[in-house]
PDB file of N, CA and C in Angstrom:
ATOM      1  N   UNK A   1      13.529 -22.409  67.664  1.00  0.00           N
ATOM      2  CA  UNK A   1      13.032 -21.156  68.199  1.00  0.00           C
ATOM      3  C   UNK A   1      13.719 -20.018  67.446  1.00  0.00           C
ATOM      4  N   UNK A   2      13.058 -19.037  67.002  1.00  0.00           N
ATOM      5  CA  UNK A   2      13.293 -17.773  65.747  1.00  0.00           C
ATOM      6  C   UNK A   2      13.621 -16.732  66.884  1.00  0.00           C
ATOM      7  N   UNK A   3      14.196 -15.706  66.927  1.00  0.00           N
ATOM      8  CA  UNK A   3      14.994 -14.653  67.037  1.00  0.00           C
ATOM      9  C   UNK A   3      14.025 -13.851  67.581  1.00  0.00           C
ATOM     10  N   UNK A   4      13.271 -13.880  66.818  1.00  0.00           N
ATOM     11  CA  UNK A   4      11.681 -12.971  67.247  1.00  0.00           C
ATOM     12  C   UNK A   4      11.442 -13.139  68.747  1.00  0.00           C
ATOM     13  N   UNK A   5      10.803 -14.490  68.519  1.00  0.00           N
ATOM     14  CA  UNK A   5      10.798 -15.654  69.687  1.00  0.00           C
ATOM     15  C   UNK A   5      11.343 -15.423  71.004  1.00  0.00           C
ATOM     16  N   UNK A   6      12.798 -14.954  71.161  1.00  0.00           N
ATOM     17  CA  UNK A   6      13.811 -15.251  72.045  1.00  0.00           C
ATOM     18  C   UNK A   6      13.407 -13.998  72.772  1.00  0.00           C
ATOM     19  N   UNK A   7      13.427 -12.910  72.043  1.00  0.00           N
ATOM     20  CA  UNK A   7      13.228 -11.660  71.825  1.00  0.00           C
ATOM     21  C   UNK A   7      11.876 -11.365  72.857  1.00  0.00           C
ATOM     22  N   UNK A   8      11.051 -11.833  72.168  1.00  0.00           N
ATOM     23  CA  UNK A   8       9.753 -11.609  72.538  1.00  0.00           C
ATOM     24  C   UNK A   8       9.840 -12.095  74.102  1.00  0.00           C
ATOM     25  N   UNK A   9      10.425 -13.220  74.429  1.00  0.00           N
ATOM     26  CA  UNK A   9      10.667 -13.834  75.697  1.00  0.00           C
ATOM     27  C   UNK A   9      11.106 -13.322  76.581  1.00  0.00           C
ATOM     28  N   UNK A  10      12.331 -12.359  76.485  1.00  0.00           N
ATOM     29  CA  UNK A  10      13.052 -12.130  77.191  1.00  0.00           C
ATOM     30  C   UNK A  10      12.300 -11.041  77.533  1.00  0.00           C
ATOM     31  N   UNK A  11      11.913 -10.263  76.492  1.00  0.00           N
ATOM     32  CA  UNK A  11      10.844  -8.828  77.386  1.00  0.00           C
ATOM     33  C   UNK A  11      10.095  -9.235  78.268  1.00  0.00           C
ATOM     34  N   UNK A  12       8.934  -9.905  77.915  1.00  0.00           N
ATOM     35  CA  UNK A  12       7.845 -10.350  78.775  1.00  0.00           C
ATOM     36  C   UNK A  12       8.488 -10.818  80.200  1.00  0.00           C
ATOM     37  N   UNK A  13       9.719 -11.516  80.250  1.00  0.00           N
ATOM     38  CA  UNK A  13      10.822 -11.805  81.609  1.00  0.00           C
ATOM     39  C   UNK A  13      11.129 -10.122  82.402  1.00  0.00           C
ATOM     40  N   UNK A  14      11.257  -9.901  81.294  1.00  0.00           N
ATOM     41  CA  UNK A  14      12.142  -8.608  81.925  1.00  0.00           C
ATOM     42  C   UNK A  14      10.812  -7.485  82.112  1.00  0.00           C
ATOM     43  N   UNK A  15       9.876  -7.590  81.842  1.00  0.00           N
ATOM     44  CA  UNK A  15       8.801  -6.616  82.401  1.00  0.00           C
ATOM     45  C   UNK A  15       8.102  -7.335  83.951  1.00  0.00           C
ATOM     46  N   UNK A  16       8.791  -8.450  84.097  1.00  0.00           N
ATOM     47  CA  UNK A  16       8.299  -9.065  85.126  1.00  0.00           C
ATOM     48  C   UNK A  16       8.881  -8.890  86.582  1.00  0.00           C
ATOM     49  N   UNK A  17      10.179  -8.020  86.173  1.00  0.00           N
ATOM     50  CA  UNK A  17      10.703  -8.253  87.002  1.00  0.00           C
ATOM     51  C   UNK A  17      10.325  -6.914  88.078  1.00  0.00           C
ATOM     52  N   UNK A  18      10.703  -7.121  89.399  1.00  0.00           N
ATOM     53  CA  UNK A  18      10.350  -5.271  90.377  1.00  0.00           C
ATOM     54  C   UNK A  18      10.846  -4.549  89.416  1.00  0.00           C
ATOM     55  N   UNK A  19      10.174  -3.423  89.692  1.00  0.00           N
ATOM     56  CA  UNK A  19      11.070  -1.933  88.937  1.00  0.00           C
ATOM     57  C   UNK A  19      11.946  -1.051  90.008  1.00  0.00           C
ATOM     58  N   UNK A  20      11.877  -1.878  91.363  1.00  0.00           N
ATOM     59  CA  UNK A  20      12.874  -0.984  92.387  1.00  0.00           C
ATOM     60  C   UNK A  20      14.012  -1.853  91.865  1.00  0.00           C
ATOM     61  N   UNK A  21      14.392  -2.567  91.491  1.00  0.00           N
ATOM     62  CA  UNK A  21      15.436  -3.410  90.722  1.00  0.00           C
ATOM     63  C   UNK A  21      16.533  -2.377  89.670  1.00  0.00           C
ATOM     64  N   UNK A  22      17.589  -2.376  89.748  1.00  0.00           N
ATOM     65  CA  UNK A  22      18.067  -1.874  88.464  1.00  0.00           C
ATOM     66  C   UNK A  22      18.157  -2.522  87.121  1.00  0.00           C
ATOM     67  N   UNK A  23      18.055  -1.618  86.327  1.00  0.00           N
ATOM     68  CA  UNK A  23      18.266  -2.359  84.599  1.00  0.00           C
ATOM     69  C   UNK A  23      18.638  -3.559  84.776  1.00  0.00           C
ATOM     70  N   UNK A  24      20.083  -3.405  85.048  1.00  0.00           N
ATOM     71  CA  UNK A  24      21.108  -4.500  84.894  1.00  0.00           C
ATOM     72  C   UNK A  24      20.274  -5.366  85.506  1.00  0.00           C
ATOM     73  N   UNK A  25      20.232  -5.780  86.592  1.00  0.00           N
ATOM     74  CA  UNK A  25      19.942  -6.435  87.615  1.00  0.00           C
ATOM     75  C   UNK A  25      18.564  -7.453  87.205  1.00  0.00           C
ATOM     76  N   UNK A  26      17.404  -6.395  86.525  1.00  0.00           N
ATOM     77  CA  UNK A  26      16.531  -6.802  86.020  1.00  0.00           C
ATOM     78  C   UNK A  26      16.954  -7.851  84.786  1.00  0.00           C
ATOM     79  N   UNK A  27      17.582  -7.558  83.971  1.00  0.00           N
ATOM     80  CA  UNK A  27      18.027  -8.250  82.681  1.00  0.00           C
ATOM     81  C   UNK A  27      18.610  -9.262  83.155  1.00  0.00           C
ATOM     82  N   UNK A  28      19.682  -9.186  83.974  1.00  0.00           N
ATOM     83  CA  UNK A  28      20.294 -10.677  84.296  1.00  0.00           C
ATOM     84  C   UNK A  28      19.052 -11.253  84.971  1.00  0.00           C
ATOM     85  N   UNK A  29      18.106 -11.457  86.008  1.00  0.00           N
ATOM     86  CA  UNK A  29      17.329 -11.982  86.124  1.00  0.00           C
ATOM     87  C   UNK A  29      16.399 -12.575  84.933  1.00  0.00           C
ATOM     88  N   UNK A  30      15.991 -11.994  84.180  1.00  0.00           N
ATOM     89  CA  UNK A  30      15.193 -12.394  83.105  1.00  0.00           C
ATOM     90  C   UNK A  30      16.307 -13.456  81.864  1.00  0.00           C
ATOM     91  N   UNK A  31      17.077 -13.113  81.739  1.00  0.00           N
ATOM     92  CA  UNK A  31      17.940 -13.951  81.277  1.00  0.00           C
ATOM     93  C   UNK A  31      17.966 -15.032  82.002  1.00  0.00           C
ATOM     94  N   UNK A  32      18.390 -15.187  83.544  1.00  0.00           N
ATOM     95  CA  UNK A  32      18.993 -16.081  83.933  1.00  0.00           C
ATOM     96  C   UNK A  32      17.574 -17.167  83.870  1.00  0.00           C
ATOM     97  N   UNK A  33      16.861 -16.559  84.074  1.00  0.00           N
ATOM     98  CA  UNK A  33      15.326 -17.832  84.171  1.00  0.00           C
ATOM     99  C   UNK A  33      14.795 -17.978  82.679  1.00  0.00           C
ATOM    100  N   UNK A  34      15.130 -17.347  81.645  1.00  0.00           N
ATOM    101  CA  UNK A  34      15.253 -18.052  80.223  1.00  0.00           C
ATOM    102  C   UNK A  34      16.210 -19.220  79.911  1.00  0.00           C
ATOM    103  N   UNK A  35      17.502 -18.807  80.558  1.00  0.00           N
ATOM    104  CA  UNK A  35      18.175 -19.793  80.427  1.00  0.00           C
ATOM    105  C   UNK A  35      17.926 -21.283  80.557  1.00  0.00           C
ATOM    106  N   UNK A  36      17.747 -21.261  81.876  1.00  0.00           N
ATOM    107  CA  UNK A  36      17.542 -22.213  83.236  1.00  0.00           C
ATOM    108  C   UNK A  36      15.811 -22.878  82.644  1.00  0.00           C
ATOM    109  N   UNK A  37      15.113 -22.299  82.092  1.00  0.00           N
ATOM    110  CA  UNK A  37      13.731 -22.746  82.079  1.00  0.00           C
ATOM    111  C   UNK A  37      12.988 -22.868  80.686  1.00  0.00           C
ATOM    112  N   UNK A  38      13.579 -22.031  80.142  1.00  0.00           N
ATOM    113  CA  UNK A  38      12.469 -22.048  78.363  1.00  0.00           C
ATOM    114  C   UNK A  38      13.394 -22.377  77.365  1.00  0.00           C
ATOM    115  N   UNK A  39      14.760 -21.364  77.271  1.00  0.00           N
ATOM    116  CA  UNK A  39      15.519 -21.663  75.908  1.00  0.00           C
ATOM    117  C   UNK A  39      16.552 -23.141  76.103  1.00  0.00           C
ATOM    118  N   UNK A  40      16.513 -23.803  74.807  1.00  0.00           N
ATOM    119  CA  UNK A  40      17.356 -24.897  74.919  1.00  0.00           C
ATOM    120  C   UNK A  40      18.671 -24.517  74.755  1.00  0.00           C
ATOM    121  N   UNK A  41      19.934 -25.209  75.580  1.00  0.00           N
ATOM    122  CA  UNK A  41      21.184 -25.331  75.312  1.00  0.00           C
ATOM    123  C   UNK A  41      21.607 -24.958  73.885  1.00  0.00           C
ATOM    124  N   UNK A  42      22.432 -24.533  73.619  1.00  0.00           N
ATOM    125  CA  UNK A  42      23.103 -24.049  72.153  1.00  0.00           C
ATOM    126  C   UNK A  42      22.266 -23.229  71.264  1.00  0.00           C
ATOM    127  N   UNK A  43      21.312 -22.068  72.280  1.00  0.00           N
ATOM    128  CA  UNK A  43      20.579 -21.408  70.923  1.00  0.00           C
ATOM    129  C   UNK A  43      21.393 -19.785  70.785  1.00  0.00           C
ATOM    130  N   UNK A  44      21.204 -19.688  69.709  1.00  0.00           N
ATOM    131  CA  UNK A  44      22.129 -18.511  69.700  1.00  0.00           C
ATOM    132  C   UNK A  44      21.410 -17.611  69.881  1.00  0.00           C
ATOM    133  N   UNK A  45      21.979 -15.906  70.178  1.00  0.00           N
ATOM    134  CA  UNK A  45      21.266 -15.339  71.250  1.00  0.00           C
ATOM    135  C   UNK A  45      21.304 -14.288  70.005  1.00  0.00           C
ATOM    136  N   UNK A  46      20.074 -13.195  69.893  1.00  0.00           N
ATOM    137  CA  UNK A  46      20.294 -12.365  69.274  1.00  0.00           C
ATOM    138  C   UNK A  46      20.940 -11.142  69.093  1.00  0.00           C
ATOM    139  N   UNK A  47      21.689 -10.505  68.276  1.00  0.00           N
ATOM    140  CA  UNK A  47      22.491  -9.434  68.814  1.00  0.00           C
ATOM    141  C   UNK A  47      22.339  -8.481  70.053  1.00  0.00           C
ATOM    142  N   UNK A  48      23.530  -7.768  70.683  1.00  0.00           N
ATOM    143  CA  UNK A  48      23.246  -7.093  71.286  1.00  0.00           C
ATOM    144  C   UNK A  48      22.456  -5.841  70.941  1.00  0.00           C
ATOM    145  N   UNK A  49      22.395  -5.016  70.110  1.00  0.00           N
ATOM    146  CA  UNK A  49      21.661  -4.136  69.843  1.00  0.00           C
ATOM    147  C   UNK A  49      20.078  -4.407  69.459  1.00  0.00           C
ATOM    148  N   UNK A  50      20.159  -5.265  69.366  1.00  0.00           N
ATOM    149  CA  UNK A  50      18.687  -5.952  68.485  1.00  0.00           C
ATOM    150  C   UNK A  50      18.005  -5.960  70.490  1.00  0.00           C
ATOM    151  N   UNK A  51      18.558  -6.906  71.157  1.00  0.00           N
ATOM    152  CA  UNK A  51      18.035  -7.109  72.556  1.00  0.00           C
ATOM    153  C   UNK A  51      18.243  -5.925  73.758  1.00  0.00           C
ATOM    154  N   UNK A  52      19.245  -5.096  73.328  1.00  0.00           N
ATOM    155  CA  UNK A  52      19.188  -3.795  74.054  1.00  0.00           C
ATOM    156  C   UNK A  52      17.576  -2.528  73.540  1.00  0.00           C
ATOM    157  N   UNK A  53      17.583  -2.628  72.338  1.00  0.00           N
ATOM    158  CA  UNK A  53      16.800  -1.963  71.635  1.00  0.00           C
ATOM    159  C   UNK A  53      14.940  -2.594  72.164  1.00  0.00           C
ATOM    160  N   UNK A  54      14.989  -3.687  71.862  1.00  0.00           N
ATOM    161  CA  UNK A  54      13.664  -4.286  72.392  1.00  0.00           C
ATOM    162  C   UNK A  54      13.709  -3.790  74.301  1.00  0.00           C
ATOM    163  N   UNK A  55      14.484  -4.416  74.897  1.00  0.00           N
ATOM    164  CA  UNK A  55      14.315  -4.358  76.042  1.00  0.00           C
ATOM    165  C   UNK A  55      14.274  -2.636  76.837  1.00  0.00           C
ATOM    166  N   UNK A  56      14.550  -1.826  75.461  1.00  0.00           N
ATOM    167  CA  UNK A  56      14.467   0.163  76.149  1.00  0.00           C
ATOM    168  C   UNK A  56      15.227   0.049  77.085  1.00  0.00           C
ATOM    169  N   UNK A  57      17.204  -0.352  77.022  1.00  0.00           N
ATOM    170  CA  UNK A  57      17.782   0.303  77.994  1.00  0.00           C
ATOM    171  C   UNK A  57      19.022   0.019  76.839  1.00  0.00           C
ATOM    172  N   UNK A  58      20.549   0.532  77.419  1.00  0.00           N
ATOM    173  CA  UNK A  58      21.397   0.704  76.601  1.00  0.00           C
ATOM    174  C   UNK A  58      22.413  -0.543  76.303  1.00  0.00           C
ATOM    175  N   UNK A  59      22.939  -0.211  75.366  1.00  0.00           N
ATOM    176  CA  UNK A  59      23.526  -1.713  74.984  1.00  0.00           C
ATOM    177  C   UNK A  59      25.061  -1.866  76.090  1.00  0.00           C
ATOM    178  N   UNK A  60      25.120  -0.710  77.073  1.00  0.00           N
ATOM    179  CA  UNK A  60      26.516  -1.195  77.999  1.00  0.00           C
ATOM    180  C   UNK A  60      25.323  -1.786  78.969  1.00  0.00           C
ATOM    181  N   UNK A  61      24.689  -1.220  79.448  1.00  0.00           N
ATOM    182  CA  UNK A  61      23.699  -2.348  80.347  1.00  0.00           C
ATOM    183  C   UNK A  61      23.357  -3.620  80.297  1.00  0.00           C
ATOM    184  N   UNK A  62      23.070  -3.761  78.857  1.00  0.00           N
ATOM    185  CA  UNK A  62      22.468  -5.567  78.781  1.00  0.00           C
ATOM    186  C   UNK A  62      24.202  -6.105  78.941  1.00  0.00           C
ATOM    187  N   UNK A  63      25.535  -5.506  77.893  1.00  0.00           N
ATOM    188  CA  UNK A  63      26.644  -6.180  77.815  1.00  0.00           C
ATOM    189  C   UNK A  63      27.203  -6.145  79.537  1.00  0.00           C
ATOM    190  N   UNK A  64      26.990  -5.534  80.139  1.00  0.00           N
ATOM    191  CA  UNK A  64      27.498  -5.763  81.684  1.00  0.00           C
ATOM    192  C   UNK A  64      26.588  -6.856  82.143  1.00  0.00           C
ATOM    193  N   UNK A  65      24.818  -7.190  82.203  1.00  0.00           N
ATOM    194  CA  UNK A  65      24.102  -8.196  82.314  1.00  0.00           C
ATOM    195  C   UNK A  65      24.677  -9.544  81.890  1.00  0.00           C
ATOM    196  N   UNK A  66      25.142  -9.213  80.839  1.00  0.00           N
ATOM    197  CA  UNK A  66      25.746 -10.781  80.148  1.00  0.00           C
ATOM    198  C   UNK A  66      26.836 -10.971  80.169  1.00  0.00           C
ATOM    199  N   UNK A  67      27.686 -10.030  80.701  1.00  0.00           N
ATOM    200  CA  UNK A  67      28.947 -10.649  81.252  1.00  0.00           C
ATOM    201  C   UNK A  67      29.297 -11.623  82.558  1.00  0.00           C
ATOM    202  N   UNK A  68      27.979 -10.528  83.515  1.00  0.00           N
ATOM    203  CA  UNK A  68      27.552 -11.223  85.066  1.00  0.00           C
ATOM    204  C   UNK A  68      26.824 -12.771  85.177  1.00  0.00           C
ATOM    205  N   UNK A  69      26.258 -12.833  83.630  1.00  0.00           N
ATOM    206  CA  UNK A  69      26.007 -14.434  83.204  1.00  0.00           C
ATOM    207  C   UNK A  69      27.251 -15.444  82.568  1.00  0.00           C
ATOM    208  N   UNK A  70      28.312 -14.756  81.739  1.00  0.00           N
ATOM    209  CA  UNK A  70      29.463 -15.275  81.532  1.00  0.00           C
ATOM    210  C   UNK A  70      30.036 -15.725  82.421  1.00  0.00           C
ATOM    211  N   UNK A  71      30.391 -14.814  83.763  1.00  0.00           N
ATOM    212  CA  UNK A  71      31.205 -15.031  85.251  1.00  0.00           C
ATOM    213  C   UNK A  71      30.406 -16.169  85.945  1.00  0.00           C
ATOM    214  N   UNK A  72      28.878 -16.292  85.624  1.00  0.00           N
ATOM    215  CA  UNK A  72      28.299 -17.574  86.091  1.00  0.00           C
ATOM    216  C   UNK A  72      28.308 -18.632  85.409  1.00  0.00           C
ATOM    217  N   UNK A  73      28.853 -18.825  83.938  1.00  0.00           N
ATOM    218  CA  UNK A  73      29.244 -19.923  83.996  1.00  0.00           C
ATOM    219  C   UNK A  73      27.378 -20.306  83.132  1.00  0.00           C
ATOM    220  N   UNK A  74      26.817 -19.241  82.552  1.00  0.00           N
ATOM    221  CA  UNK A  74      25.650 -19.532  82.207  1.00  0.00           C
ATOM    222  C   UNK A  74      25.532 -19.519  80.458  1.00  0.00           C
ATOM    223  N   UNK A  75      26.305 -18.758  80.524  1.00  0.00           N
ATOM    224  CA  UNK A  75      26.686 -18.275  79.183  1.00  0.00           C
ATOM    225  C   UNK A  75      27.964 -18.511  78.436  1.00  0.00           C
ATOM    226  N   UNK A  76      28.314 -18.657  77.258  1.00  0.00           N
ATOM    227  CA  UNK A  76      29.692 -19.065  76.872  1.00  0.00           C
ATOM    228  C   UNK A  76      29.849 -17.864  75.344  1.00  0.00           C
ATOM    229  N   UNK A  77      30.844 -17.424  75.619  1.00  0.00           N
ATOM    230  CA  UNK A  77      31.165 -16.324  74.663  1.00  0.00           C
ATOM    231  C   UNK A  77      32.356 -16.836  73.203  1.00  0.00           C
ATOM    232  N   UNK A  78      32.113 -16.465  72.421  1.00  0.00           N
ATOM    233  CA  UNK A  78      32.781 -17.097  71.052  1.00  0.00           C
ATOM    234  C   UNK A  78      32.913 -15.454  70.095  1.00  0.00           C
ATOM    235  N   UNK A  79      33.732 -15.784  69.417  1.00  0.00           N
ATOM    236  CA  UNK A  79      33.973 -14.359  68.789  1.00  0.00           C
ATOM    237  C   UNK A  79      32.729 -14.196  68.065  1.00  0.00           C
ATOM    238  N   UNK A  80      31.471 -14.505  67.772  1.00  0.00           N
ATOM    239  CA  UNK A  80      30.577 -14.336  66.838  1.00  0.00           C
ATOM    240  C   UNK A  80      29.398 -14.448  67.818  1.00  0.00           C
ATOM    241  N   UNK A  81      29.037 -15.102  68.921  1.00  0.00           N
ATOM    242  CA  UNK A  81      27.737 -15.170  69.551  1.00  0.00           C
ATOM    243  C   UNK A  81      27.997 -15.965  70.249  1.00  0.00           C
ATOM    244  N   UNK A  82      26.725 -15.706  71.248  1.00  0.00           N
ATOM    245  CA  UNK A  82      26.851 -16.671  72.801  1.00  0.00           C
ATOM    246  C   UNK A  82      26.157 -17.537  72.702  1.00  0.00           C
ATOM    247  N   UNK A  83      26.139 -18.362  73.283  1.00  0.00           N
ATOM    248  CA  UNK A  83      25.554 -19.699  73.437  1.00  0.00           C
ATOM    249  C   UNK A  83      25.048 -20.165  74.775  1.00  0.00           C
ATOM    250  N   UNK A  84      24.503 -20.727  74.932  1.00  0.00           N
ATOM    251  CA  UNK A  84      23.977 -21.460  76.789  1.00  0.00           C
ATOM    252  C   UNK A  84      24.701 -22.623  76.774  1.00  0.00           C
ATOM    253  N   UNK A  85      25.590 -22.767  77.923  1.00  0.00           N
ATOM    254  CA  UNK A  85      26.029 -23.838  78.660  1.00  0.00           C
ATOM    255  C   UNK A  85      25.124 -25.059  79.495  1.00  0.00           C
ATOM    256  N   UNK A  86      25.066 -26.120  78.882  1.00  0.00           N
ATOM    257  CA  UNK A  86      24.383 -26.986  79.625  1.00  0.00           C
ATOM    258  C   UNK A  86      24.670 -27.276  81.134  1.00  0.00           C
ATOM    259  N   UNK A  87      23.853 -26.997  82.207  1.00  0.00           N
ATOM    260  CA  UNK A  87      24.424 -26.774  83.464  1.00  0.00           C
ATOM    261  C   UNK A  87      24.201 -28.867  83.972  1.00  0.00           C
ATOM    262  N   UNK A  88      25.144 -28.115  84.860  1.00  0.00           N
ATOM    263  CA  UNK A  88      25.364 -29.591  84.954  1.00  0.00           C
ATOM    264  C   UNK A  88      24.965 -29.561  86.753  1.00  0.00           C
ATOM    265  N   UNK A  89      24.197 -30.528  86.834  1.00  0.00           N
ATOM    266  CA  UNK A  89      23.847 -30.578  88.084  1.00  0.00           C
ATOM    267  C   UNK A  89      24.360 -31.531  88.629  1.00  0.00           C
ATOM    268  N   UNK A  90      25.621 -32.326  88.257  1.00  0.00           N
ATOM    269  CA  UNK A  90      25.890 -33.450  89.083  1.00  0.00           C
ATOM    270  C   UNK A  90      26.928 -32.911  89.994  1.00  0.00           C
ATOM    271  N   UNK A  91      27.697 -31.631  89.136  1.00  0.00           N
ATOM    272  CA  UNK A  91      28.754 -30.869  89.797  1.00  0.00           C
ATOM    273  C   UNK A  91      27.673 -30.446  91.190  1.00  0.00           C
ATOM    274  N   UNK A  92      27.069 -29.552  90.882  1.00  0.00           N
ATOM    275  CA  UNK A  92      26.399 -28.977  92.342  1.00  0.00           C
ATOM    276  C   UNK A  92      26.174 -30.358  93.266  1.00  0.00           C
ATOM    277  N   UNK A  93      25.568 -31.302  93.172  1.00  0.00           N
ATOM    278  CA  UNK A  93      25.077 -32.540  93.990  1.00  0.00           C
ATOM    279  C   UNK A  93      26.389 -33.008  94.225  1.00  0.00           C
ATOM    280  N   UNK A  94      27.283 -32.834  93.764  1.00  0.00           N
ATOM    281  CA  UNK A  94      28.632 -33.151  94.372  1.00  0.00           C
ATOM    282  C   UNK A  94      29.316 -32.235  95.181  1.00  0.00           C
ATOM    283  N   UNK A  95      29.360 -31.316  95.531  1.00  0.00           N
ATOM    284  CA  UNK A  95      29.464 -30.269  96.286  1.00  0.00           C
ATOM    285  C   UNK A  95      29.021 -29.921  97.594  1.00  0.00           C
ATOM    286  N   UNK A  96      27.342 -30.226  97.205  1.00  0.00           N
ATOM    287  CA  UNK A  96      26.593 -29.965  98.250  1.00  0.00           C
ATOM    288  C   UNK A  96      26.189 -31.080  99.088  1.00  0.00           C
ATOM    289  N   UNK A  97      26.866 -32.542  98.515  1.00  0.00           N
ATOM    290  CA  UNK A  97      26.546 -33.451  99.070  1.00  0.00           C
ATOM    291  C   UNK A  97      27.343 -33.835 100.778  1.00  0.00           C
ATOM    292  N   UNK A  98      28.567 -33.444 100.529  1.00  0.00           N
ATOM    293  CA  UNK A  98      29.163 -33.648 101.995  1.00  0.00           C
ATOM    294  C   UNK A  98      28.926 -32.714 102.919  1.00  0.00           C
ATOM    295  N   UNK A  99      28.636 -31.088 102.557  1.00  0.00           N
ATOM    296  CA  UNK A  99      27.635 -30.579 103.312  1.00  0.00           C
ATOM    297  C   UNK A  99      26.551 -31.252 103.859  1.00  0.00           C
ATOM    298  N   UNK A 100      25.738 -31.689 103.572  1.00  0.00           N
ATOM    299  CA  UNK A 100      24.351 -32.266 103.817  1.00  0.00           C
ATOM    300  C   UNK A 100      24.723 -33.554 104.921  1.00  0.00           C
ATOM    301  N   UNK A 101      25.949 -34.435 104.591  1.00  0.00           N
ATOM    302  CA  UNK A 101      26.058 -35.823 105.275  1.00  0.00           C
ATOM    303  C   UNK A 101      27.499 -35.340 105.807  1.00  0.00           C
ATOM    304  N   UNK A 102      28.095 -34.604 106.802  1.00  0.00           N
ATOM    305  CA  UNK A 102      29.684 -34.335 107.260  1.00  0.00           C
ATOM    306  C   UNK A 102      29.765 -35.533 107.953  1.00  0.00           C
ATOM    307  N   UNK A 103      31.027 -35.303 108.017  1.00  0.00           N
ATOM    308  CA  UNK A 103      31.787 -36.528 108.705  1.00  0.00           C
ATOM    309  C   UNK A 103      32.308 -36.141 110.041  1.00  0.00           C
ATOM    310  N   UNK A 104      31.619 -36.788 110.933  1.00  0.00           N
ATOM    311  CA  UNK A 104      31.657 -36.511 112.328  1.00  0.00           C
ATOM    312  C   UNK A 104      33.099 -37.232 113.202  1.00  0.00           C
ATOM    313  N   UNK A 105      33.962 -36.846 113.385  1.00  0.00           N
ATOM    314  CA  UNK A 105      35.111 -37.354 114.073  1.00  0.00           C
ATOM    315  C   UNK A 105      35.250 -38.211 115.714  1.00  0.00           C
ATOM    316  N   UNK A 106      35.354 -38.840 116.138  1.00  0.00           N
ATOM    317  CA  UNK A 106      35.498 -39.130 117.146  1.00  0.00           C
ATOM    318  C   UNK A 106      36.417 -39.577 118.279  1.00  0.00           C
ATOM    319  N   UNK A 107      36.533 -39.235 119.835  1.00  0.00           N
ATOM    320  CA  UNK A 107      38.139 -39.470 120.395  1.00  0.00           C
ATOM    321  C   UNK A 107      37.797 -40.703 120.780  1.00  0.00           C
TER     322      UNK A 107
END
């Protein structure tokens, strides 16, 4: 997948989203369901100015968006470009599993 590509994606996400929504708010959404749904693990993301510039808002907006994806654990930061973290769903199903089945005590 080409740069263009990613690009092109993420707008069409991000015009999707409410407009009572803020910037930010909007962008991490559209990101977060690129992530999670179209782009594969390890694609590199195109600059920030390149994706601030397409998306018509400022480049501290998208970099606060993608930090709020860093803190999730969605994104992985390297001195040169980000990358997508393969999410791992066995962690969550392990988590949420003794929720679901507790262990009931008895006198």
């Amino acid at each position: 997948m080409d740069r263009k590509e990613v690009v092109h994606q993420l707008v069409q996400l991000y015009a999707l989203q409410p407009e009572r929504l803020s910037k930010q708010v909007r962008i991490e959404q559209a990101l977060r369901q690129a992530i999670t749904q179209q782009w594969p693990a390890g694609l590199r993301l195109p600059s920030h100015r390149q994706l601030a510039d397409a998306l018509g808002v400022a480049r501290q907006t998208l970099a606060l968006a993608i930090h709020t994806l860093l803190e999730e654990a969605l994104l992985t930061d390297t001195p040169t470009f980000l990358r997508f973290m393969e999410i791992q769903v066995i962690t969550i199903i392990t988590f949420i599993e003794p929720l679901l089945n507790p262990v009931t005590h008895t006198a």
